[in-house]
Protein backbone atom coordinates (compact mmCIF):
# COMPACT_ATOMS: atom_id res chain seq x y z
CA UNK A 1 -20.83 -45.39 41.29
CA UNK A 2 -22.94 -44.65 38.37
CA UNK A 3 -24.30 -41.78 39.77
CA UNK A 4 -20.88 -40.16 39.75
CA UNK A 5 -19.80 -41.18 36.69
CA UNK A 6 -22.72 -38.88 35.21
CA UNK A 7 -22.37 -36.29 37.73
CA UNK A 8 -18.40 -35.96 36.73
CA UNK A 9 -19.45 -36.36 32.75
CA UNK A 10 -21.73 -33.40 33.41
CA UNK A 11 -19.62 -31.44 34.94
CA UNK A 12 -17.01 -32.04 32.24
CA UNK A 13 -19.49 -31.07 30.35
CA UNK A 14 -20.68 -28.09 31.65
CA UNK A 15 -16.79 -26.65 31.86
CA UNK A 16 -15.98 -27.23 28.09
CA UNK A 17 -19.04 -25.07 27.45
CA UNK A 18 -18.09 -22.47 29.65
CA UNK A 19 -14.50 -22.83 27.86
CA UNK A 20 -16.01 -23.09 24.59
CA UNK A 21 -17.76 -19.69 25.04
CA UNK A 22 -15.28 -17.11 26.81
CA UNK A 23 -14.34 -13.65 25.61
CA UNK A 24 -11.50 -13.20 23.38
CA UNK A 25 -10.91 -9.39 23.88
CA UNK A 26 -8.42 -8.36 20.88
CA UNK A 27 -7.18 -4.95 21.41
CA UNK A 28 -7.10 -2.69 18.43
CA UNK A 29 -4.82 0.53 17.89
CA UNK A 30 -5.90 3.44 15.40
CA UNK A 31 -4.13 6.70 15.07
CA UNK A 32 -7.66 8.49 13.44
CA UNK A 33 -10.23 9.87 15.72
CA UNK A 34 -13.45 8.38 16.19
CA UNK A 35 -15.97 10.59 15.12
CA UNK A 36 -14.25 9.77 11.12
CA UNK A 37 -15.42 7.40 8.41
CA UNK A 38 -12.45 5.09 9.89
CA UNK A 39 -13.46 5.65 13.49
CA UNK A 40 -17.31 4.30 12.61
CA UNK A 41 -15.65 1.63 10.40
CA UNK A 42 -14.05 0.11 13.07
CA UNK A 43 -16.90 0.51 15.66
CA UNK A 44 -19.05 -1.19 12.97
CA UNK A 45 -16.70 -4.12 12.42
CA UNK A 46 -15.85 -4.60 16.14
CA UNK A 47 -20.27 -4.83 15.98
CA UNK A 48 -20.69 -7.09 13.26
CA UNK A 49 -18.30 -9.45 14.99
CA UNK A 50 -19.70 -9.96 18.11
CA UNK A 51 -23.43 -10.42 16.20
CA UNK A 52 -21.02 -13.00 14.31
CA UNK A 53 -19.72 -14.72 17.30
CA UNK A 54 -22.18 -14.33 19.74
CA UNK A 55 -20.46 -12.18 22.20
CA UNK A 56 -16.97 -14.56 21.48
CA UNK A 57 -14.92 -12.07 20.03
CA UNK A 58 -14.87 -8.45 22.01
CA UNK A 59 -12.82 -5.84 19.77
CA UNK A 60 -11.77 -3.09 21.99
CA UNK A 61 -10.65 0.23 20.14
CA UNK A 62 -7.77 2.17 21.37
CA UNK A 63 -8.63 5.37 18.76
CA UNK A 64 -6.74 8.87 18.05
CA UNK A 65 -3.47 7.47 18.70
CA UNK A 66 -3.94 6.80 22.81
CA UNK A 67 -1.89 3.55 21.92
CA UNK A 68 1.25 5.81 20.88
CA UNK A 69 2.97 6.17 17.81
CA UNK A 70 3.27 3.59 14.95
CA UNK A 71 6.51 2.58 15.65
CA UNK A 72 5.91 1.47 19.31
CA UNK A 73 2.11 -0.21 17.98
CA UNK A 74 4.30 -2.37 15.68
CA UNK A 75 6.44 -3.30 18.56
CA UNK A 76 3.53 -3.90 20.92
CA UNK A 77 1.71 -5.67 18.41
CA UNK A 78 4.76 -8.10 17.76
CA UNK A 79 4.50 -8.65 21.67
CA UNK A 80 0.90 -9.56 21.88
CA UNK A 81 0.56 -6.40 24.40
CA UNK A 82 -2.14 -5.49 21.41
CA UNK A 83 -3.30 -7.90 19.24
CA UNK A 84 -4.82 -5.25 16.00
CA UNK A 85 -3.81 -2.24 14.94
CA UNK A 86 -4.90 0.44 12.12
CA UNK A 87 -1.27 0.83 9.81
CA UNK A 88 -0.65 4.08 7.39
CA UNK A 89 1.97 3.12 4.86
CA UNK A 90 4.68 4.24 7.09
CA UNK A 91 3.45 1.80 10.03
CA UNK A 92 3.11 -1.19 7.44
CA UNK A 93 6.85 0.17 6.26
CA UNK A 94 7.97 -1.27 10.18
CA UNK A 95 6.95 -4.59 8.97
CA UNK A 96 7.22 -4.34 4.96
CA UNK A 97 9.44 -2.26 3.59
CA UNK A 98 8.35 -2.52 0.15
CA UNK A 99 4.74 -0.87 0.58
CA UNK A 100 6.39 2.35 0.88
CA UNK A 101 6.75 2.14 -3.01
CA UNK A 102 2.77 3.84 -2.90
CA UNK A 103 4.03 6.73 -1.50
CA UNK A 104 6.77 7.38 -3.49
CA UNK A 105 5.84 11.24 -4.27
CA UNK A 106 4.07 11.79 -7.39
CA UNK A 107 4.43 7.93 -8.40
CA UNK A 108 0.62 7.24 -8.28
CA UNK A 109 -1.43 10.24 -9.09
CA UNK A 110 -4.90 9.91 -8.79
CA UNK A 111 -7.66 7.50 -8.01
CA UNK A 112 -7.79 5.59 -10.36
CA UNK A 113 -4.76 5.15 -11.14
CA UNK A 114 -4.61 3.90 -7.14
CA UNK A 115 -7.29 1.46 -8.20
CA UNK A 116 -5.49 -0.22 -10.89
CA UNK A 117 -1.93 -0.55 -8.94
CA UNK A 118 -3.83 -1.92 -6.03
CA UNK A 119 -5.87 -4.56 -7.86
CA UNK A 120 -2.80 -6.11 -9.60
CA UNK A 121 -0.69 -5.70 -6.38
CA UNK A 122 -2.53 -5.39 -2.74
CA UNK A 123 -2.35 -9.69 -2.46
CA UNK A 124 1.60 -9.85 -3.00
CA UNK A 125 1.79 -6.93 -0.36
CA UNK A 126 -0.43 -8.87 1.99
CA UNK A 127 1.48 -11.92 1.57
CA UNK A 128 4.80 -9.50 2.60
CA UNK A 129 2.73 -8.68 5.55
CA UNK A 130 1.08 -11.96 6.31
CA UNK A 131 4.42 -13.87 5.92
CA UNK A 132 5.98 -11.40 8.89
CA UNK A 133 3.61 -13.02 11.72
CA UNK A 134 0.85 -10.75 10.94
CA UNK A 135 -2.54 -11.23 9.20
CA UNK A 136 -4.19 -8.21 7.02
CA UNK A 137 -7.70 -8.05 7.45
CA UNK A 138 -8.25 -4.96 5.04
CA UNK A 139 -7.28 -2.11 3.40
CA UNK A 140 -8.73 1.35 2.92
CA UNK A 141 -7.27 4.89 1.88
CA UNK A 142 -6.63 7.80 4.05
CA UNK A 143 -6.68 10.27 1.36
CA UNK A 144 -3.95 12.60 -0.58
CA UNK A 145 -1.46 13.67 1.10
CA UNK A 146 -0.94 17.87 0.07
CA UNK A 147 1.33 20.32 0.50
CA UNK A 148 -0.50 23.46 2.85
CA UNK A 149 1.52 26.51 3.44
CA UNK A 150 1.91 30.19 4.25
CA UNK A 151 2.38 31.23 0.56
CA UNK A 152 1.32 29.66 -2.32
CA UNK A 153 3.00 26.07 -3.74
CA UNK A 154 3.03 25.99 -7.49
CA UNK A 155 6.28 24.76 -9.08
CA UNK A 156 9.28 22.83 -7.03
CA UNK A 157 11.21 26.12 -6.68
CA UNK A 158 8.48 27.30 -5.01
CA UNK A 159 8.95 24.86 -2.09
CA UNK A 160 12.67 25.22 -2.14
CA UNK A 161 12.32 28.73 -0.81
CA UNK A 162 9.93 27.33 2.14
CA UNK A 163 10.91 25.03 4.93
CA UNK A 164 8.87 22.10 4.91
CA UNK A 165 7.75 20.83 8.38
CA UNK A 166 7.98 17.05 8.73
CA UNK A 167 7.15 14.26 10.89
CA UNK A 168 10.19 12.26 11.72
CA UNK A 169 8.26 8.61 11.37
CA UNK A 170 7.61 9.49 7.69
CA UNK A 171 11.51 8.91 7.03
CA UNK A 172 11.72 7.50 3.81
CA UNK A 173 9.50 10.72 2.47
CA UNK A 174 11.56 12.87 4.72
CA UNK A 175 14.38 11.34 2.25
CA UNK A 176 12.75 11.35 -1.11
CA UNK A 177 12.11 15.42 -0.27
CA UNK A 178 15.70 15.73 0.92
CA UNK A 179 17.07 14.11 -2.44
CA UNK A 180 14.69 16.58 -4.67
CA UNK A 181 16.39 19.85 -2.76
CA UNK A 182 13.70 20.75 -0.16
CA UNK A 183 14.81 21.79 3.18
CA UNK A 184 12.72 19.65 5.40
CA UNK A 185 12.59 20.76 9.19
CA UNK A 186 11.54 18.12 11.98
CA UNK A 187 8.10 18.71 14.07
CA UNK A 188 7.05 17.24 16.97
CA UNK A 189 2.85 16.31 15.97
CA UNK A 190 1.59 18.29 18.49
CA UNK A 191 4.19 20.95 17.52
CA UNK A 192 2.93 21.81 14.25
CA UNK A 193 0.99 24.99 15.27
CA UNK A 194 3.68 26.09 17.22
CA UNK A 195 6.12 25.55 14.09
CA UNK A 196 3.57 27.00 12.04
CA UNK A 197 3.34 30.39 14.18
CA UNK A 198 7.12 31.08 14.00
CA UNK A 199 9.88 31.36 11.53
CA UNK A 200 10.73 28.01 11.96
CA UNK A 201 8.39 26.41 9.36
CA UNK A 202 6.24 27.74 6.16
CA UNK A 203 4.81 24.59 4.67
CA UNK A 204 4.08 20.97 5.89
CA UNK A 205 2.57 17.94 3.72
CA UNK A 206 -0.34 16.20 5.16
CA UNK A 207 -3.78 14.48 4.48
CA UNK A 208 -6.41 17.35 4.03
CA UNK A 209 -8.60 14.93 6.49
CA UNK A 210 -5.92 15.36 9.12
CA UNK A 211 -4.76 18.85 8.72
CA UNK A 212 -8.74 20.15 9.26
CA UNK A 213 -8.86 18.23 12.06
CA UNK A 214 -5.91 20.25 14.06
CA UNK A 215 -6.90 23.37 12.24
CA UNK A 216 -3.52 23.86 10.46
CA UNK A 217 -4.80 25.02 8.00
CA UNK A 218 -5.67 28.54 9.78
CA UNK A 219 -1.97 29.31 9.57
CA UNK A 220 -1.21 27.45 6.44
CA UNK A 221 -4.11 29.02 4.16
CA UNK A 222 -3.02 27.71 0.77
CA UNK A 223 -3.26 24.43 -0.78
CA UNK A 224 -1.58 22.94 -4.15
CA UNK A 225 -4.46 20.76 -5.93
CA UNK A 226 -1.29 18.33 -6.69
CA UNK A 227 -1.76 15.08 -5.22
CA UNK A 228 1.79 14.35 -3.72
CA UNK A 229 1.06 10.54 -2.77
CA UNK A 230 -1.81 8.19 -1.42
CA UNK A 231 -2.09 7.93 2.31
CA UNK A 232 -2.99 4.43 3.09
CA UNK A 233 -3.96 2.56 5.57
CA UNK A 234 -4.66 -1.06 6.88
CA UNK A 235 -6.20 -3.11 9.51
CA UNK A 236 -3.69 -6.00 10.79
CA UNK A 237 -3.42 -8.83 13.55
CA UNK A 238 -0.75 -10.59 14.99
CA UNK A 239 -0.70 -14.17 13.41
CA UNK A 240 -0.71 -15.25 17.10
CA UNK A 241 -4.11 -13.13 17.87
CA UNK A 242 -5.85 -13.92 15.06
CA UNK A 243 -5.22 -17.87 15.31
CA UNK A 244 -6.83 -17.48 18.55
CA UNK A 245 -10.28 -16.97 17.27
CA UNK A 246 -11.86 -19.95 16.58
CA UNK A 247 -11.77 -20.95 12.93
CA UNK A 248 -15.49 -21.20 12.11
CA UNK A 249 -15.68 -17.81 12.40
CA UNK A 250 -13.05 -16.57 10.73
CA UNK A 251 -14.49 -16.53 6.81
CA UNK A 252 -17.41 -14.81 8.09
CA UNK A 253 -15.39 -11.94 9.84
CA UNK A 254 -13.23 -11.51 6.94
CA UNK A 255 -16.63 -11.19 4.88
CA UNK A 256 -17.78 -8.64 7.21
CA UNK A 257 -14.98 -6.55 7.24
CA UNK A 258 -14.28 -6.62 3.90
CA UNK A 259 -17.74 -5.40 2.89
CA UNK A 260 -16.99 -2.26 5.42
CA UNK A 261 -14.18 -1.96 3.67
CA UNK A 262 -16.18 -1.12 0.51
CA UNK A 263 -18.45 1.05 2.29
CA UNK A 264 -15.06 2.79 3.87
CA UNK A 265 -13.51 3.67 0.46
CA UNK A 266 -16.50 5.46 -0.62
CA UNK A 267 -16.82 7.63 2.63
CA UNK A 268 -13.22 8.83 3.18
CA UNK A 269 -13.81 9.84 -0.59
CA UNK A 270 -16.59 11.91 0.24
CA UNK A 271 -15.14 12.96 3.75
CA UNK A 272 -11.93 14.43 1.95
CA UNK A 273 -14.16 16.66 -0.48
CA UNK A 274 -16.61 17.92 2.38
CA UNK A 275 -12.88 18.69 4.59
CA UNK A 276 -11.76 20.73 1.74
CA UNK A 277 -15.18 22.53 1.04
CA UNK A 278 -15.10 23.10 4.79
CA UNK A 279 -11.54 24.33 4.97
CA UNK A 280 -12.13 26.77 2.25
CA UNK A 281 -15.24 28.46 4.11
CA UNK A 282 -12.96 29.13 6.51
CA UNK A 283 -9.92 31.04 4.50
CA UNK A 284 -8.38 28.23 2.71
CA UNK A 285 -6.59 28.66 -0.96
CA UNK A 286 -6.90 25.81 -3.02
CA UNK A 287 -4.05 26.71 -5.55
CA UNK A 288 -5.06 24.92 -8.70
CA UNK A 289 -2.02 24.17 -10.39
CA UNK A 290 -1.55 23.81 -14.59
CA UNK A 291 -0.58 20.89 -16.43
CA UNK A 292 2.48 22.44 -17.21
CA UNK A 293 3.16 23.26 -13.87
CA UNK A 294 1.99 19.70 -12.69
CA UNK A 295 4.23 18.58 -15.12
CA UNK A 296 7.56 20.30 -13.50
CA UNK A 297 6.67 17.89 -10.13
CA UNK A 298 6.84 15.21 -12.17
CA UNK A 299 10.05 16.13 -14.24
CA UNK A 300 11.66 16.91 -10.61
CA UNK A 301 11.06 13.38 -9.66
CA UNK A 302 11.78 11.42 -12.60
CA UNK A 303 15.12 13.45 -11.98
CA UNK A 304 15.79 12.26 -8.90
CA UNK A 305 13.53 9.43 -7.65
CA UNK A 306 15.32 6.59 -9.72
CA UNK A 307 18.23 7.10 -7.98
CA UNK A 308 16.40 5.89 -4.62
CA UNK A 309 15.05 2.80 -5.98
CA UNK A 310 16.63 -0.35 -4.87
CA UNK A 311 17.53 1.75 -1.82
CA UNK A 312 14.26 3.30 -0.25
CA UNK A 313 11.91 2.17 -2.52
CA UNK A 314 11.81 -1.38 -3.01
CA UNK A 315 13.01 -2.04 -7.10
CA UNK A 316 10.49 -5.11 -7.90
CA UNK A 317 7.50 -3.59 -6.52
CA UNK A 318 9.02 -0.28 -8.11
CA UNK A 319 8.83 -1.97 -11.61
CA UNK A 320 5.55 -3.15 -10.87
CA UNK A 321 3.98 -0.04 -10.25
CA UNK A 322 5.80 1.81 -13.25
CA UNK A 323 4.53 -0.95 -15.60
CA UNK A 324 1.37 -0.64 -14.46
CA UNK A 325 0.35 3.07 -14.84
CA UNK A 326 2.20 3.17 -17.96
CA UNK A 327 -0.23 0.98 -19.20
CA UNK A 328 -2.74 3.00 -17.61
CA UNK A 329 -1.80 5.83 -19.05
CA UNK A 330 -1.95 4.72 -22.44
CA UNK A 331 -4.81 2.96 -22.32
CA UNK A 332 -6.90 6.59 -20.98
CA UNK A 333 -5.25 8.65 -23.44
């Protein structure tokens, strides 16, 4: 009798180790490429976790968009069919709607001024985000979005003589653009070239990072130094996925990821610059606009953009913002 008493406590034993130590295999979406700065920052977080874990946690990468567009990841993700996904601003719009206030056009101008508004507001947007059934792990930027086209871009009437290729999922720019008097013509992603080598289209707005890497830019061979918004990005899990892991680990992977997250804000930095340099060996115009003609972009905006907010740009976070790089402003003058 004793004998099987131990036996059965060992092999009780034995089965809440084997429990204790399975493979939780979260599956990640990402609409970049590998071979980027947010490709390797991803490979290196899925590494540092399972050093963390011990081989627990399994972070499999779905890169370049093989998981479909951001609309359907949100949907998936809110299923469980994937459990992570890599968000621009227009993604994390599906689940927030007031983070599309950074990329109002011409809102937030440079670096640093990206800096300050996220540092007094990136932890109310997480709790948006968080408070949805999702959990943001971190944030990093994609770079500037720019306008590239066929003739040169230097003042807003400039653009009003172009058609402007868009992406459909970036709706709420699509709008903004629409309200300022730009005739904005719908393209398929993998269309763009095509659009590009016909009458249809004579300018399109995109990340320099992302227009080198489909070679746009050997159609559209001018670009306006203006930076028309920040292209942002961030890594999120399902509340449900991310509960799953046990909780031990949990500070330790945020600490990880977080620190790659530093290391990723540096490179996609750097990465935009060489992408430029790179672009412009090859025929690209980098049209350096004046202040005065800077200044007419932001005149065209002020015109119309306050008419959108409470409506596609969310008013509080709005406010926020405004508040902040006024005082930004005033304090680098």
């Amino acid at each position: 009798m004793k004998i099987r008493i131990v036996f059965a406590l060992f092999l009780f034993l034995l089965a809440g180790t084997v429990f204790a130590q399975r493979t939780i295999t979260l599956r990640m979406a990402s609409p970049v490429p590998e071979n980027t700065p947010w490709g390797y920052f991803l490979n290196q977080i899925g590494d540092d976790w399972r050093r963390i874990t011990g081989g627990q946690v399994d972070l499999v990468i779905f890169h370049n968009r093989t998981a479909g567009n951001e609309e359907a990841v949100v949907r998936n993700l809110r299923l469980n069919q994937l459990q992570a996904a890599v968000l621009s601003t227009f993604g994390l719009t599906e689940i927030a709607p007031e983070v599309m206030t950074l990329s109002c056009p011409f809102f937030i101008r440079d670096d640093s001024e990206l800096d300050q508004v996220l540092a007094e507001i990136k932890d109310e947007l997480e709790e948006n985000i968080n408070g949805k059934g999702f959990f943001t792990l971190a944030w990093a930027r994609v770079g500037w979005v720019k306008f590239f086209s066929k003739t040169p871009i230097l003042v807003p009437d400039d653009l009003k003589r172009q058609r402007l290729g868009t992406i459909a999922e970036y709706e709420n720019l699509n709008q903004a653009f629409r309200a300022m008097g730009f005739q904005m013509v719908p393209v398929a992603p993998n269309e763009l070239l095509i659009a590009l080598n016909s009458p249809m289209v004579d300018a399109i707005y995109n990340s320099p990072v992302a227009v080198g890497g489909t070679q746009v830019f050997g159609l559209a061979r001018n670009m306006a130094s203006i930076n028309v918004a920040p292209f942002m990005g961030a890594v999120i899990f399902n509340r449900r996925a991310w509960n799953s892991i046990p909780e031990r680990y949990r500070p330790l992977m945020i600490e990880a990821a977080r620190r790659r997250e530093a290391e990723l804000d540096v490179a996609v930095r750097q990465f935009e610059q060489e992408m430029i340099g790179i672009m412009g060996d090859h025929g690209l115009s980098v049209n350096q606009l004046s202040p005065a003609q800077e200044q007419l972009w932001y005149d065209e905006v002020g015109r119309v953009i306050p008419g959108l907010v409470g409506t596609l740009f969310d008013r509080n976070i709005y406010n926020r913002i405004d508040a902040i790089l006024r005082e930004h402003r005033n304090r680098i003058r």
